[in-house]
N, C-alpha and C. Protein backbone atom coordinates (compact mmCIF):
# COMPACT_ATOMS: atom_id res chain seq x y z
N UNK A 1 -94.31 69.98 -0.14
CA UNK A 1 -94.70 71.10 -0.96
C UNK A 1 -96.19 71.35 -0.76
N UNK A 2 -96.50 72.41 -0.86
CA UNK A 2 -97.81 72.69 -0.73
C UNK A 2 -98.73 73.15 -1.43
N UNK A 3 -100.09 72.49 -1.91
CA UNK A 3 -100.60 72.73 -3.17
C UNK A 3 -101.77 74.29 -2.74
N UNK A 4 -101.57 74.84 -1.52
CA UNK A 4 -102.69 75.87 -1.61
C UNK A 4 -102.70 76.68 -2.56
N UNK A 5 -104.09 76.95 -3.25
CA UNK A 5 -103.59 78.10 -3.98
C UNK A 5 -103.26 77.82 -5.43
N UNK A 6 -102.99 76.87 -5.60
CA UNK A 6 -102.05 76.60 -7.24
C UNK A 6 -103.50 75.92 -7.91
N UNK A 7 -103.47 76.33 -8.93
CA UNK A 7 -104.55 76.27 -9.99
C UNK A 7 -104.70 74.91 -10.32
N UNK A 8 -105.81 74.06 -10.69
CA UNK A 8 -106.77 73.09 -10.64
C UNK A 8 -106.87 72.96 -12.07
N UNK A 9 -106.35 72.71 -12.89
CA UNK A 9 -107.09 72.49 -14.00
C UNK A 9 -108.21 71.97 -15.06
N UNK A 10 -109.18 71.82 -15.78
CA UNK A 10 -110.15 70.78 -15.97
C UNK A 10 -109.48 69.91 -17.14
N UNK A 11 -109.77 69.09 -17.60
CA UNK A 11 -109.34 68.33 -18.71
C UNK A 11 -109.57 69.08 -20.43
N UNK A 12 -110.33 69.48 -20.07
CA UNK A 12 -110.63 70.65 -21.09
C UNK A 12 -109.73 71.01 -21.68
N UNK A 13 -109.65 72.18 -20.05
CA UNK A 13 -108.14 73.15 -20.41
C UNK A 13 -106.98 72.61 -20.49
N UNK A 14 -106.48 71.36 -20.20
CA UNK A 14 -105.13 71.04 -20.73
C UNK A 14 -105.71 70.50 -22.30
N UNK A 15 -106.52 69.82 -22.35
CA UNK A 15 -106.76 69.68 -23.67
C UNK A 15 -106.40 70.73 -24.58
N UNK A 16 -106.93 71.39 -24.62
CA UNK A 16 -106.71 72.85 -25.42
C UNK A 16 -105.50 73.67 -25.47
N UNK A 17 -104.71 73.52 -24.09
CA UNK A 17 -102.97 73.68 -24.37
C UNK A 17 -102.65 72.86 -24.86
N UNK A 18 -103.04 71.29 -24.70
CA UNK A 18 -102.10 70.54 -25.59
C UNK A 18 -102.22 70.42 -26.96
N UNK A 19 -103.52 70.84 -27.27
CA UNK A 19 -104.13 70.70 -28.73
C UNK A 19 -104.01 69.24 -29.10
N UNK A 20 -104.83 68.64 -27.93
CA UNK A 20 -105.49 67.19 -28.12
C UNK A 20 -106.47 66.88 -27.47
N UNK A 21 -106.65 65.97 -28.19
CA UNK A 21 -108.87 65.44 -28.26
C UNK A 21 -108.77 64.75 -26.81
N UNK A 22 -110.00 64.90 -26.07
CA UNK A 22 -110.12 64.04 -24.89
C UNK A 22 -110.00 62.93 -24.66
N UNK A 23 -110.33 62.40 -25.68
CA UNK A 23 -110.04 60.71 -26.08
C UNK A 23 -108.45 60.57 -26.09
N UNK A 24 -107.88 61.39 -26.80
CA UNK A 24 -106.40 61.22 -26.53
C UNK A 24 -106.32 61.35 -24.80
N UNK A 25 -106.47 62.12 -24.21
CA UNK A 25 -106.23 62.91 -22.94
C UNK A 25 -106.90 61.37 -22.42
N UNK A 26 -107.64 60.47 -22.54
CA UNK A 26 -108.24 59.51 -21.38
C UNK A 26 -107.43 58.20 -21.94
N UNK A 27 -106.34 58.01 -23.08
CA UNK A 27 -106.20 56.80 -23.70
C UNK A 27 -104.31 57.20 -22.80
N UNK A 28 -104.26 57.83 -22.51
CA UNK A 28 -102.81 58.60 -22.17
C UNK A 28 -102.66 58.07 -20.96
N UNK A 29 -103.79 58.17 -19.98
CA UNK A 29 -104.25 57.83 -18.60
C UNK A 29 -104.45 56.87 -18.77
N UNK A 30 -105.29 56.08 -19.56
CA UNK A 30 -105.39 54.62 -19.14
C UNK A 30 -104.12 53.78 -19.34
N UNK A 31 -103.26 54.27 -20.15
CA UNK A 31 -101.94 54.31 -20.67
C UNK A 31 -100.88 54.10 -19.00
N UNK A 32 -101.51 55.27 -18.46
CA UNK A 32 -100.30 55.60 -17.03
C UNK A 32 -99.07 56.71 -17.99
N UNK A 33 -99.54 57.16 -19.37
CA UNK A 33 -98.46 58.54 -19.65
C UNK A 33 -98.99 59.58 -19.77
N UNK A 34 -100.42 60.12 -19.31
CA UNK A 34 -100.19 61.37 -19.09
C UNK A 34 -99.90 62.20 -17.43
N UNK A 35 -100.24 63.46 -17.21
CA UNK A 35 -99.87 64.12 -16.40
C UNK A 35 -100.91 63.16 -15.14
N UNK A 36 -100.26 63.59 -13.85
CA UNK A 36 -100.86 63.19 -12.53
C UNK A 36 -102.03 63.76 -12.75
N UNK A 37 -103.17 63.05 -12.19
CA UNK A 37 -104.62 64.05 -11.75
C UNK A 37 -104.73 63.97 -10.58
N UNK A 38 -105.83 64.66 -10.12
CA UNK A 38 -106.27 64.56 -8.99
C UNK A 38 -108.06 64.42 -8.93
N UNK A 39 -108.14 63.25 -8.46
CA UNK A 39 -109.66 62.74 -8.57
C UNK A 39 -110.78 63.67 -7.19
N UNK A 40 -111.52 64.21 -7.82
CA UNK A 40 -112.51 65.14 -6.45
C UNK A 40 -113.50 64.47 -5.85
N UNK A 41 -114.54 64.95 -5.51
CA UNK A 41 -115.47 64.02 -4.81
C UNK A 41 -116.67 64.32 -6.14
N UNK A 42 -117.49 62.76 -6.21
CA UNK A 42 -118.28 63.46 -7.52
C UNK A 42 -117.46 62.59 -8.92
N UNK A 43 -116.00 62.36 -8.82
CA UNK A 43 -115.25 61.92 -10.04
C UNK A 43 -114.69 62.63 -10.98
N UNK A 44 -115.03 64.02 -10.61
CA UNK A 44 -114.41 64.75 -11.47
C UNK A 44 -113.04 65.29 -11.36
N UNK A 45 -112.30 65.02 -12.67
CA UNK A 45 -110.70 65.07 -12.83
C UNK A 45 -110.62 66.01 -12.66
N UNK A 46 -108.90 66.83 -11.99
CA UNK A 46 -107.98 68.21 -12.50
C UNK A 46 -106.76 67.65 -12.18
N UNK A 47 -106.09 68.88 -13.00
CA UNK A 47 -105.03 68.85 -13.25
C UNK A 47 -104.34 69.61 -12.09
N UNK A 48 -103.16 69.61 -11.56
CA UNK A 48 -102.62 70.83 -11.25
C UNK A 48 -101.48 71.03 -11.97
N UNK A 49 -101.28 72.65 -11.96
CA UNK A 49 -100.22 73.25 -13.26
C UNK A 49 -99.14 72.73 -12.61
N UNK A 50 -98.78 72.44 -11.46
CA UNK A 50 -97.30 72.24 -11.25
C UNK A 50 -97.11 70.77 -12.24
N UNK A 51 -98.07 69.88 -11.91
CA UNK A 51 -98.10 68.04 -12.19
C UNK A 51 -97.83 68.36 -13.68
N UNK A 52 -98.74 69.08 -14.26
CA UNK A 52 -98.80 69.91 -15.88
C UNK A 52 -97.57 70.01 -16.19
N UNK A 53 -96.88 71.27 -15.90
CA UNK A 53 -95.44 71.69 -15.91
C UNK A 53 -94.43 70.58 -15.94
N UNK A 54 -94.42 69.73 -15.07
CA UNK A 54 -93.52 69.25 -14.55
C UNK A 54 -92.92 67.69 -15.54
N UNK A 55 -94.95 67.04 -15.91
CA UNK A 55 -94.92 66.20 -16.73
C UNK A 55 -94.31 66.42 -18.19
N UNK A 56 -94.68 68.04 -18.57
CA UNK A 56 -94.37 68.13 -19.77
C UNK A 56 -92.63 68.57 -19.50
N UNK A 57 -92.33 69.34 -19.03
CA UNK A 57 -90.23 69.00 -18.46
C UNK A 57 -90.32 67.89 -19.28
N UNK A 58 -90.27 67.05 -18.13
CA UNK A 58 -90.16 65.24 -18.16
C UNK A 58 -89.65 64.75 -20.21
N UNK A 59 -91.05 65.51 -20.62
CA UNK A 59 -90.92 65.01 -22.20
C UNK A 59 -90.10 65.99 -23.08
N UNK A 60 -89.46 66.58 -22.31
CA UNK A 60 -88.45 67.05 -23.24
C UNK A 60 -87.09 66.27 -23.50
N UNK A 61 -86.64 66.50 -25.12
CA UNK A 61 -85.45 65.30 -24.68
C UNK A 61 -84.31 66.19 -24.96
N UNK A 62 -83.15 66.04 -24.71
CA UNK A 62 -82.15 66.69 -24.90
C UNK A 62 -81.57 67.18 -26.36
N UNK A 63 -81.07 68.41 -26.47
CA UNK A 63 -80.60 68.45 -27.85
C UNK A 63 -78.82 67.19 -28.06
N UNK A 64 -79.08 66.63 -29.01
CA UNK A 64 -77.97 66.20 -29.39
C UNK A 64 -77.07 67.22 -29.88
């Protein structure tokens, strides 16, 4: 699959869709449960919307 093109997210901005604190967003990761990142040069995190998308699928659970 190919990531050209597909949006980068900052931690911020998923923060703010998820409507949770960064500290949540870095305790999730150190965890190994939140979404994939992708580390840049420099150290700075993103997201991509597919990893986004895909993680949050994942946490949906079925209706009984």
């Amino acid at each position: 699959m190919s990531h050209t093109g597909e949006a980068l997210l900052t931690v911020s901005q998923v923060c703010a869709e998820l409507k949770i604190s960064r500290s949540t967003f870095f305790e999730w990761r150190r965890r190994g449960h939140g979404p994939v990142c992708v580390l840049l040069p420099g150290g700075r995190l993103r997201i991509r919307r597919s990893a986004l998308d895909g993680w949050l699928a994942a946490l949906q659970s079925p209706i009984s």
